[in-house]
Protein backbone atom coordinates (compact mmCIF):
# COMPACT_ATOMS: atom_id res chain seq x y z
CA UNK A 1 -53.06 33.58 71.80
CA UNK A 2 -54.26 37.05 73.04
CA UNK A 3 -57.05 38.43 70.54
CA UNK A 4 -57.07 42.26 71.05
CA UNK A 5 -59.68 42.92 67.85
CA UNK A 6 -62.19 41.20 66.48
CA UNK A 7 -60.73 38.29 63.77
CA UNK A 8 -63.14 37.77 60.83
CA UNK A 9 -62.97 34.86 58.72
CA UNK A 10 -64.39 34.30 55.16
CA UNK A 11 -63.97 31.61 52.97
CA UNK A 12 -63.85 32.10 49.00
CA UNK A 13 -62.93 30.27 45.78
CA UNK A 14 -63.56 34.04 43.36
CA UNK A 15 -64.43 32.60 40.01
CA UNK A 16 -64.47 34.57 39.25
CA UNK A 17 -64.10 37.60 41.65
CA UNK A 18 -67.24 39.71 41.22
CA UNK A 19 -69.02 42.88 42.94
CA UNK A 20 -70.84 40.52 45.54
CA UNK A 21 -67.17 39.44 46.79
CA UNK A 22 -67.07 42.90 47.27
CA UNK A 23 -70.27 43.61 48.69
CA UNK A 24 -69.67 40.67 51.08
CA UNK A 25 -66.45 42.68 52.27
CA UNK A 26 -67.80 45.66 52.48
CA UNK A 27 -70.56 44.90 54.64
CA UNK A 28 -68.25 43.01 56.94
CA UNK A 29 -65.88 46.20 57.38
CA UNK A 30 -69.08 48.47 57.40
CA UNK A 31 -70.31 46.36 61.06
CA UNK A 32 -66.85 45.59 61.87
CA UNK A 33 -64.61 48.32 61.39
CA UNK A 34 -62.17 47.95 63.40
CA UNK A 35 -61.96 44.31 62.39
CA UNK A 36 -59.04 42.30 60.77
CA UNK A 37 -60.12 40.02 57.80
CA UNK A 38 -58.64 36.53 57.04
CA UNK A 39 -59.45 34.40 53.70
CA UNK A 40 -58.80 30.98 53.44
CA UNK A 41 -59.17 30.63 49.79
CA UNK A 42 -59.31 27.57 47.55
CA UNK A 43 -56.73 27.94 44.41
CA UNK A 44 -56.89 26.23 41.22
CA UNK A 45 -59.41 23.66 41.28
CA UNK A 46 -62.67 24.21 43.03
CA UNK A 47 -65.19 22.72 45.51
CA UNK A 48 -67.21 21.53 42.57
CA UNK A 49 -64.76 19.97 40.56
CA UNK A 50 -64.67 23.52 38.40
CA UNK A 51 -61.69 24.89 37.17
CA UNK A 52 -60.93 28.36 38.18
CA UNK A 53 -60.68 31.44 36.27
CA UNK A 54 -58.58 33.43 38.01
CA UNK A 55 -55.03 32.03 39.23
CA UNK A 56 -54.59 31.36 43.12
CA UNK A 57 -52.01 34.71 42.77
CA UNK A 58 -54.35 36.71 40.80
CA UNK A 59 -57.64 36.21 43.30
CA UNK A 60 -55.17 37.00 46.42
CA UNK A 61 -53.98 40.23 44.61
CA UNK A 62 -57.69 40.94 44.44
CA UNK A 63 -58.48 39.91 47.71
CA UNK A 64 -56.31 42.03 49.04
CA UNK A 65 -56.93 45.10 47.03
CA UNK A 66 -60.26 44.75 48.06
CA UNK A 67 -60.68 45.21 51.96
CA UNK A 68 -58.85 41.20 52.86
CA UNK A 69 -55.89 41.81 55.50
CA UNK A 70 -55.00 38.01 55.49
CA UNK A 71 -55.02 35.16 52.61
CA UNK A 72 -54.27 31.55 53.50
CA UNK A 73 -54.05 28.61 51.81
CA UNK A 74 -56.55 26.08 51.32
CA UNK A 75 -54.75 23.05 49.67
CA UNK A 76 -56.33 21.33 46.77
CA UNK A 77 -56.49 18.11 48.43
CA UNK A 78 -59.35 19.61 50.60
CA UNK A 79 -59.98 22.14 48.39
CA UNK A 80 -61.65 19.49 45.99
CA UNK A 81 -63.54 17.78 48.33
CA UNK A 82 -67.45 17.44 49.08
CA UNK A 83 -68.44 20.39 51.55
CA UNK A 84 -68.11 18.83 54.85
CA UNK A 85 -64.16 17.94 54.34
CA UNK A 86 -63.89 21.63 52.81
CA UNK A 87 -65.43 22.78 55.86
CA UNK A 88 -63.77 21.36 58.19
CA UNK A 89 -60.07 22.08 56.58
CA UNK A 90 -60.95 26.09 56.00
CA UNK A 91 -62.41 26.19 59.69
CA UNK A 92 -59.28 24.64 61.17
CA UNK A 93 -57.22 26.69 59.38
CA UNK A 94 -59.19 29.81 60.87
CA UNK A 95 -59.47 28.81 64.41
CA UNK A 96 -55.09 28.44 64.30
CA UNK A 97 -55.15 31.89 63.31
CA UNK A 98 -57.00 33.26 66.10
CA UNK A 99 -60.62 33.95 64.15
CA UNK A 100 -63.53 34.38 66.48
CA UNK A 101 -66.11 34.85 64.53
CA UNK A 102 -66.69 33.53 60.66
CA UNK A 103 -69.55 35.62 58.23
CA UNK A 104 -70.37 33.90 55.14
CA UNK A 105 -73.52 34.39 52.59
CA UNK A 106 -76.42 32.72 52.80
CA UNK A 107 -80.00 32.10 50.78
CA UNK A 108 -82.29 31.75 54.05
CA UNK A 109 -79.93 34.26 56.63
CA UNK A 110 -81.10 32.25 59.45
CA UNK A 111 -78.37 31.25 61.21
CA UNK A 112 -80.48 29.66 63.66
CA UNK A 113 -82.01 27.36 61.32
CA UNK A 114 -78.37 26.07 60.39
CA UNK A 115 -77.27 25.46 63.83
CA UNK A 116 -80.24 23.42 64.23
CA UNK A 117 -79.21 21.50 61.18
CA UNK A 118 -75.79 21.06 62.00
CA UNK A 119 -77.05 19.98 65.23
CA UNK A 120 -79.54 16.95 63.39
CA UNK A 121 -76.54 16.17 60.68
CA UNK A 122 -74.17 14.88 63.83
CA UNK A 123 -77.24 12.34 64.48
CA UNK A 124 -75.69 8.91 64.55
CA UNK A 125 -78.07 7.71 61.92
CA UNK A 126 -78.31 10.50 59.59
CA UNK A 127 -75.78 9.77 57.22
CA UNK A 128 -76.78 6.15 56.50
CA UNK A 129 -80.11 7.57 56.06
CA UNK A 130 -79.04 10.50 53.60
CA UNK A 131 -77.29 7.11 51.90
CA UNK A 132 -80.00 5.43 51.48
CA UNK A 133 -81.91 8.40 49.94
CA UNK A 134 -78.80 8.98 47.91
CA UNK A 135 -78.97 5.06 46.23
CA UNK A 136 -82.38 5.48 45.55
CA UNK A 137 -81.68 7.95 43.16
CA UNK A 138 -82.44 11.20 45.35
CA UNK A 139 -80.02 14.77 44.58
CA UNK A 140 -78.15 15.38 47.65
CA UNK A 141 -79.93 18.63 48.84
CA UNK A 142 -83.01 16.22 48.65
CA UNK A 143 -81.59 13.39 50.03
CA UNK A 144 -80.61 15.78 53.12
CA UNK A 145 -84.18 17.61 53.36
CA UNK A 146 -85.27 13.59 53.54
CA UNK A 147 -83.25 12.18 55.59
CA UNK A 148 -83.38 15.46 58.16
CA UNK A 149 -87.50 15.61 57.92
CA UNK A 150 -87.48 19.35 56.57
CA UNK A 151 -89.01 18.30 52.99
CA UNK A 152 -89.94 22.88 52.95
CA UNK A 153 -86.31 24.01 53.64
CA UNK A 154 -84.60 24.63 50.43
CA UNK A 155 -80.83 23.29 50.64
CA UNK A 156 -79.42 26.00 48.57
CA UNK A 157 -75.55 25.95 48.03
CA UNK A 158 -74.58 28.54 50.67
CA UNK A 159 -76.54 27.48 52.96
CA UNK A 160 -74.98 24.05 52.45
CA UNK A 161 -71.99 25.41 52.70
CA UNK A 162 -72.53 27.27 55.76
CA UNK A 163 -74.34 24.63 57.48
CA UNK A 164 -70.70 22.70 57.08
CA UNK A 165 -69.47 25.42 58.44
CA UNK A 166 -71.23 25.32 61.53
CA UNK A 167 -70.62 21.55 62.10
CA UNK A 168 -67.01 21.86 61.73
CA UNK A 169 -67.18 24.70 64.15
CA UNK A 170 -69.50 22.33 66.74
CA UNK A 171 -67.85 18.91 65.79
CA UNK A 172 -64.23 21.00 67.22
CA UNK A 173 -65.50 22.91 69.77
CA UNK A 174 -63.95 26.06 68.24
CA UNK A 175 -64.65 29.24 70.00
CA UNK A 176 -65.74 30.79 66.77
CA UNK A 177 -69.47 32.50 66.50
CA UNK A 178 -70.93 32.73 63.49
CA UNK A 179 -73.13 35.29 61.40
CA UNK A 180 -74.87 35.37 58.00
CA UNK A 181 -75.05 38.05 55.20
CA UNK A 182 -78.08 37.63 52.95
CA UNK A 183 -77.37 36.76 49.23
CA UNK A 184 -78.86 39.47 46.67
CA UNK A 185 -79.24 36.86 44.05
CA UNK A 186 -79.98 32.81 43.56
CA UNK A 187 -76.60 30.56 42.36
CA UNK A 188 -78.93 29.26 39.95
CA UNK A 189 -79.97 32.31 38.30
CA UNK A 190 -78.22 32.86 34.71
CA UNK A 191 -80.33 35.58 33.07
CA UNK A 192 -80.42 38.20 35.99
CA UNK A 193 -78.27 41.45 34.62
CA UNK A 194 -77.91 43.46 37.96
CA UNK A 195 -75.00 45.04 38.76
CA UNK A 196 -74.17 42.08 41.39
CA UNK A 197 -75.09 38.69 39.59
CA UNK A 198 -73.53 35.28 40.84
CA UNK A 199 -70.36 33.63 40.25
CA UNK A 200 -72.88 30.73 38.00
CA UNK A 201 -74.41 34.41 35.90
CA UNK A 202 -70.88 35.42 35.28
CA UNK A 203 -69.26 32.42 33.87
CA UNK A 204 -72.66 31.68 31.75
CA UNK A 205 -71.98 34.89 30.38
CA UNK A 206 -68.67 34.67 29.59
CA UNK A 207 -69.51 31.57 27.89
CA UNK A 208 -71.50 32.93 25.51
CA UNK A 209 -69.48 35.85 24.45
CA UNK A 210 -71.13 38.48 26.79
CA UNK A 211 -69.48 41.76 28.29
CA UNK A 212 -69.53 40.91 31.91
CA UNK A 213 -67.57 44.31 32.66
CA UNK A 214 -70.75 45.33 35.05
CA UNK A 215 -70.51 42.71 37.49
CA UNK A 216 -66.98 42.78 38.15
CA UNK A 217 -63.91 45.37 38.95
CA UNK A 218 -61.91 45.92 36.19
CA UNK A 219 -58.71 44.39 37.46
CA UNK A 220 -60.77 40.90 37.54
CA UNK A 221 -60.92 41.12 33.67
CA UNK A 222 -57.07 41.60 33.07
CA UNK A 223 -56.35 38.34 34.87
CA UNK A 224 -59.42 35.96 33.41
CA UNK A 225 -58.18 32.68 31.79
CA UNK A 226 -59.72 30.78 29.20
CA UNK A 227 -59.79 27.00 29.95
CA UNK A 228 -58.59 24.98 27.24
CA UNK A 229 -61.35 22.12 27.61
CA UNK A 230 -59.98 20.22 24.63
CA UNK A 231 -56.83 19.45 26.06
CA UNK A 232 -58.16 18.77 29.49
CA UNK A 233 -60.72 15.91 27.59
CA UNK A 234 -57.35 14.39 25.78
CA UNK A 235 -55.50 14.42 29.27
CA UNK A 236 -58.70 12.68 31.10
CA UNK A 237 -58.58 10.47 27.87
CA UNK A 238 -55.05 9.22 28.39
CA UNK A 239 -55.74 8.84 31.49
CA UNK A 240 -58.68 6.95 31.88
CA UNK A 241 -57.27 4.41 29.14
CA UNK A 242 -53.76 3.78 30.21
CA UNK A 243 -54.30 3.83 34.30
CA UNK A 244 -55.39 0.48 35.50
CA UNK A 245 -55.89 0.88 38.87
CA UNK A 246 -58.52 3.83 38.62
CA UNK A 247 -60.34 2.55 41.73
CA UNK A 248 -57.41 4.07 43.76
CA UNK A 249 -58.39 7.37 43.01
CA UNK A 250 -60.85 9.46 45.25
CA UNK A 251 -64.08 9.38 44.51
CA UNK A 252 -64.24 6.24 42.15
CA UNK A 253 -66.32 3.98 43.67
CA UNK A 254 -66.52 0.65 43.56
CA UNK A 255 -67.43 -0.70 39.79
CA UNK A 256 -67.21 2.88 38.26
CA UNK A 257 -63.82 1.84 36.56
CA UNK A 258 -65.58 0.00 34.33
CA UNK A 259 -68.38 2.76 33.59
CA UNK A 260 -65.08 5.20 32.74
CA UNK A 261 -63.48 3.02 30.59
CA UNK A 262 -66.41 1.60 28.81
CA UNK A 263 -67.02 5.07 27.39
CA UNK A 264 -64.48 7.09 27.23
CA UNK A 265 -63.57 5.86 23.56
CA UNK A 266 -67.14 6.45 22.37
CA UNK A 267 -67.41 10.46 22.55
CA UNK A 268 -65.61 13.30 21.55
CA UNK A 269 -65.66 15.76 24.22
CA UNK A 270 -65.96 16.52 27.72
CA UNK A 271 -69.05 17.72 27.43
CA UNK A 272 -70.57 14.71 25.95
CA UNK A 273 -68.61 12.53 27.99
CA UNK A 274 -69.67 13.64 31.22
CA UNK A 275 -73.85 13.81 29.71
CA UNK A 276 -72.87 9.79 28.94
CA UNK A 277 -71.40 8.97 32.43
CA UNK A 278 -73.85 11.22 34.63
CA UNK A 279 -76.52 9.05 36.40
CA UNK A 280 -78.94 10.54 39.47
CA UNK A 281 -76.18 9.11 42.22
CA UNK A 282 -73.18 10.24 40.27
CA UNK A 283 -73.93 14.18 39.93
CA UNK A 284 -72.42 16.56 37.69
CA UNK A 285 -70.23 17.86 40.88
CA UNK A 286 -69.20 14.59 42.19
CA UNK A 287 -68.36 13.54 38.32
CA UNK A 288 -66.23 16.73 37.84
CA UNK A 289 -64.29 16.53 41.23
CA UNK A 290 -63.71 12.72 40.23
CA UNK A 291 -62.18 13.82 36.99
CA UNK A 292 -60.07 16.58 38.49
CA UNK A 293 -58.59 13.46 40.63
CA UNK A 294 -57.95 11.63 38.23
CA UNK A 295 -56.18 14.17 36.33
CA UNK A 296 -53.82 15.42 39.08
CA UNK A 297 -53.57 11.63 40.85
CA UNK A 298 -55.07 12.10 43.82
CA UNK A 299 -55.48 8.53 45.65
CA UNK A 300 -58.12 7.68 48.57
CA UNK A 301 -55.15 7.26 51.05
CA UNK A 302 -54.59 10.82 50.81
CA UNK A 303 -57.96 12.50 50.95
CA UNK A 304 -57.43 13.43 54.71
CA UNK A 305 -53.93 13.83 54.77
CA UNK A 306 -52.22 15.85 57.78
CA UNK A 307 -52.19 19.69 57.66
CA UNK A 308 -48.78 20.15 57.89
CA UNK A 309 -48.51 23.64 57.67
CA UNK A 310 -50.42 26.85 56.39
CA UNK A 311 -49.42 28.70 53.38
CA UNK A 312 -49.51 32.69 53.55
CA UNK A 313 -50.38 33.87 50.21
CA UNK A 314 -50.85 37.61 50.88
CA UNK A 315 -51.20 40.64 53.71
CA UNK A 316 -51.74 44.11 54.13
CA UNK A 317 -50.17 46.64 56.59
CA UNK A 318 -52.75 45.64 58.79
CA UNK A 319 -52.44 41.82 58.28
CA UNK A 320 -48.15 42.15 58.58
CA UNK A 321 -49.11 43.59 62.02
CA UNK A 322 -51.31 40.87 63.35
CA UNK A 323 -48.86 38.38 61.79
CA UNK A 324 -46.65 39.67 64.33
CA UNK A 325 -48.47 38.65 67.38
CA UNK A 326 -48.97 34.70 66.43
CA UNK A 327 -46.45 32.97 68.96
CA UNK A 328 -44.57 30.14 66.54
CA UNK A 329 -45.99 31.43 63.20
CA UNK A 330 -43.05 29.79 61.77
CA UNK A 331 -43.67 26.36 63.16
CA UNK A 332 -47.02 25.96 61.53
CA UNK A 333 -46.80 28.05 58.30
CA UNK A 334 -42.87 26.80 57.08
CA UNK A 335 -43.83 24.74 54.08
CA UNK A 336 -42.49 20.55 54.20
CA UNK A 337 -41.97 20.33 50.60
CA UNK A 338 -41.17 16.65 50.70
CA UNK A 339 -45.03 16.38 51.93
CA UNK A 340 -47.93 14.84 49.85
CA UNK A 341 -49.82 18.15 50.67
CA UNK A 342 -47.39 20.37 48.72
CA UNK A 343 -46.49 17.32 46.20
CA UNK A 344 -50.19 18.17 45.03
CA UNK A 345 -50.44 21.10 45.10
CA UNK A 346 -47.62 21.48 42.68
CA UNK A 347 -49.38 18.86 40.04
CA UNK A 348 -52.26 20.59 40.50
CA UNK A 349 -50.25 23.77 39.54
CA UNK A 350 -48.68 22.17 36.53
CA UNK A 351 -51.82 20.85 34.93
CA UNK A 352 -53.43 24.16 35.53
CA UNK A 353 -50.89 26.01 33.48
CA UNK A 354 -51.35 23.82 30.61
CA UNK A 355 -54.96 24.16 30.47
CA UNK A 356 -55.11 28.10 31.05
CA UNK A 357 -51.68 28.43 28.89
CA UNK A 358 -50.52 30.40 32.48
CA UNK A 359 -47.33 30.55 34.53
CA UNK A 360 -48.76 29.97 37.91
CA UNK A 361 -45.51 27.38 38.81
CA UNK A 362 -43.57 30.90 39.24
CA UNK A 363 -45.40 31.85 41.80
CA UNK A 364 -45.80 28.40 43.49
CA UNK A 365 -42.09 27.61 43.52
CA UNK A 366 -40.76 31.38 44.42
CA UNK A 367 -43.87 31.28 47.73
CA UNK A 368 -43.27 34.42 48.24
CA UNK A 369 -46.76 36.68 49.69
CA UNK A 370 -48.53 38.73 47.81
CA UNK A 371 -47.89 42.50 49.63
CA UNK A 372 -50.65 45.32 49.84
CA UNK A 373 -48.19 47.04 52.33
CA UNK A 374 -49.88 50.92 50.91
């Protein structure tokens, strides 16, 4: 493919979508402005096993109203998954669409420092070591800092994310640079009232009730769902008691059946079921993308199933144009319903509407684009 501007990619899951989405836009178009911007953004269910706020349609809408040219598809089946495998789908997805160089935030803004990590995570013996760290009852950003000697480098979750990044980009030999934009504000942080708070700030917020019409634009409150975590418990519920062969799902390891079953019957909520079932090597995220696995069925055979083709979701004037110049778009972006890839994707759709009380199937089964064509 002949590049004749400089193709950005971001990567984004908006739940919600907040002022720092737009500061992180903004600052791209500001040092790139004669740019074009691509997101590969995750849908429904999220990286950590959340559920999102904001339907897949309703974020690209956003997206694109907001400085994005280009939105693309990342499926739930990798969508769901622990960083590396989200990585490494959202980069390959990039790379077929020409990007050459990705910008994503990050705590430390040392891009040099995560290179060199990447470069010590493709050690041959650093993920039995992270393992080991891992069944001795270490967190994972500890077990890492362990197992990679750098005990004073905090492993904050955009850095971990961007250090994925990089190794997907290394482990491929993609011809995709890289740059960081400092985040204004910690993940963690749930008290902080700025204008531009975290994703983690927001949904604390909305939790309890609180106007969180400062931190975002005001189309993002129009399309906010409330999760009905209720009905997702009784679903898990059903689930967990009726399905006898949980150890084919992703995620449940060996022996953990038992743990699920044993006390699913004793709580009353999801809430208190996931306090129960939470040990120091099964983590709040890694418990949360289990459940979400069990819920839409996704089996270990299919956690790196083929990327059979590339869903547009939305474009601008600007994107139409670029779309344009891809030699055999068609042959890589024509959907193959009768794959397991879409066949997800739609269950994943279908639960989601009954737990946000939403109509997202509409928009799955017409697949038409979102257009920003003013």
């Amino acid at each position: 493919m002949v590049i004749t501007l400089e193709v950005i990619g971001i990567i984004g899951e908006y739940n919600p979508f907040h002022k720092g989405h737009i500061y992180h836009i903004n600052k791209i178009k500001e040092k790139y402005p004669n740019s074009l911007l691509i997101l590969v953004l995750n849908g429904y269910f999220l990286e950590r096993g959340e559920i999102s706020l904001l339907a897949k349609q309703a974020k690209t809408e956003l997206a694109l109203k907001h400085g994005v040219d280009l939105v693309l598809e990342l499926p739930f089946v990798y969508g769901t998954q622990a960083a590396d495998i989200f990585a490494s789908c959202a980069l390959s997805i990039l790379n077929k669409f020409g990007v050459t160089k990705i910008i994503f935030g990050s705590e430390s803004n040392n891009p040099e420092m995560l290179s060199d990590i990447a470069d010590r995570t493709m050690h041959p013996t650093y993920n039995a070591k992270v393992q080991e760290f891992l069944k001795d009852g270490e967190n994972y950003p500890t077990a890492l800092a362990k197992a990679l000697n750098l005990p004073d480098f905090n492993f904050l979750p955009n850095d971990l994310l961007g250090i994925s990044y990089v190794k997907a980009i290394k482990l491929n030999n993609y011809q995709i640079t890289y740059e960081t934009i400092k985040r204004t504000n910690s993940y963690n942080d749930t008290s902080s009232n700025e204008a531009i708070i975290s994703a983690t700030n927001i949904r604390e917020k909305l939790k309890n009730n609180q106007d969180i019409s400062k931190h975002v634009p005001k189309d993002t409150l129009k399309y906010l769902h409330k999760i009905d975590y209720a009905l997702f418990f009784k679903l898990l519920k059903v689930k967990i008691i009726t399905d006898e062969n949980l150890q084919e799902y992703l995620d449940v390891d060996e022996g953990l059946e038992y743990r699920l079953k044993k006390y699913i019957t004793k709580v009353q909520s999801y809430e208190e079921y996931l306090a129960l079932i939470k040990t120091k090597r099964y983590t709040y995220n890694k418990l949360n993308r289990l459940f979400i696995h069990l819920l839409i069925g996704l089996k270990k055979e299919d956690s790196h199933l083929p990327l059979l083709y590339i869903r547009i979701l939305g474009f601008t004037h600007h994107g139409q144009n670029y779309l344009k110049e891809i030699p055999n778009l068609a042959s890589f972006t024509t959907i193959n319903k009768h794959s397991k890839l879409y066949l997800y994707e739609q269950k994943a759709s279908l639960i989601y509407d009954l737990l946000t009380n939403s109509n997202t199937q509409s928009f799955e089964k017409q697949n038409k684009p979102v257009l920003n064509l003013h």
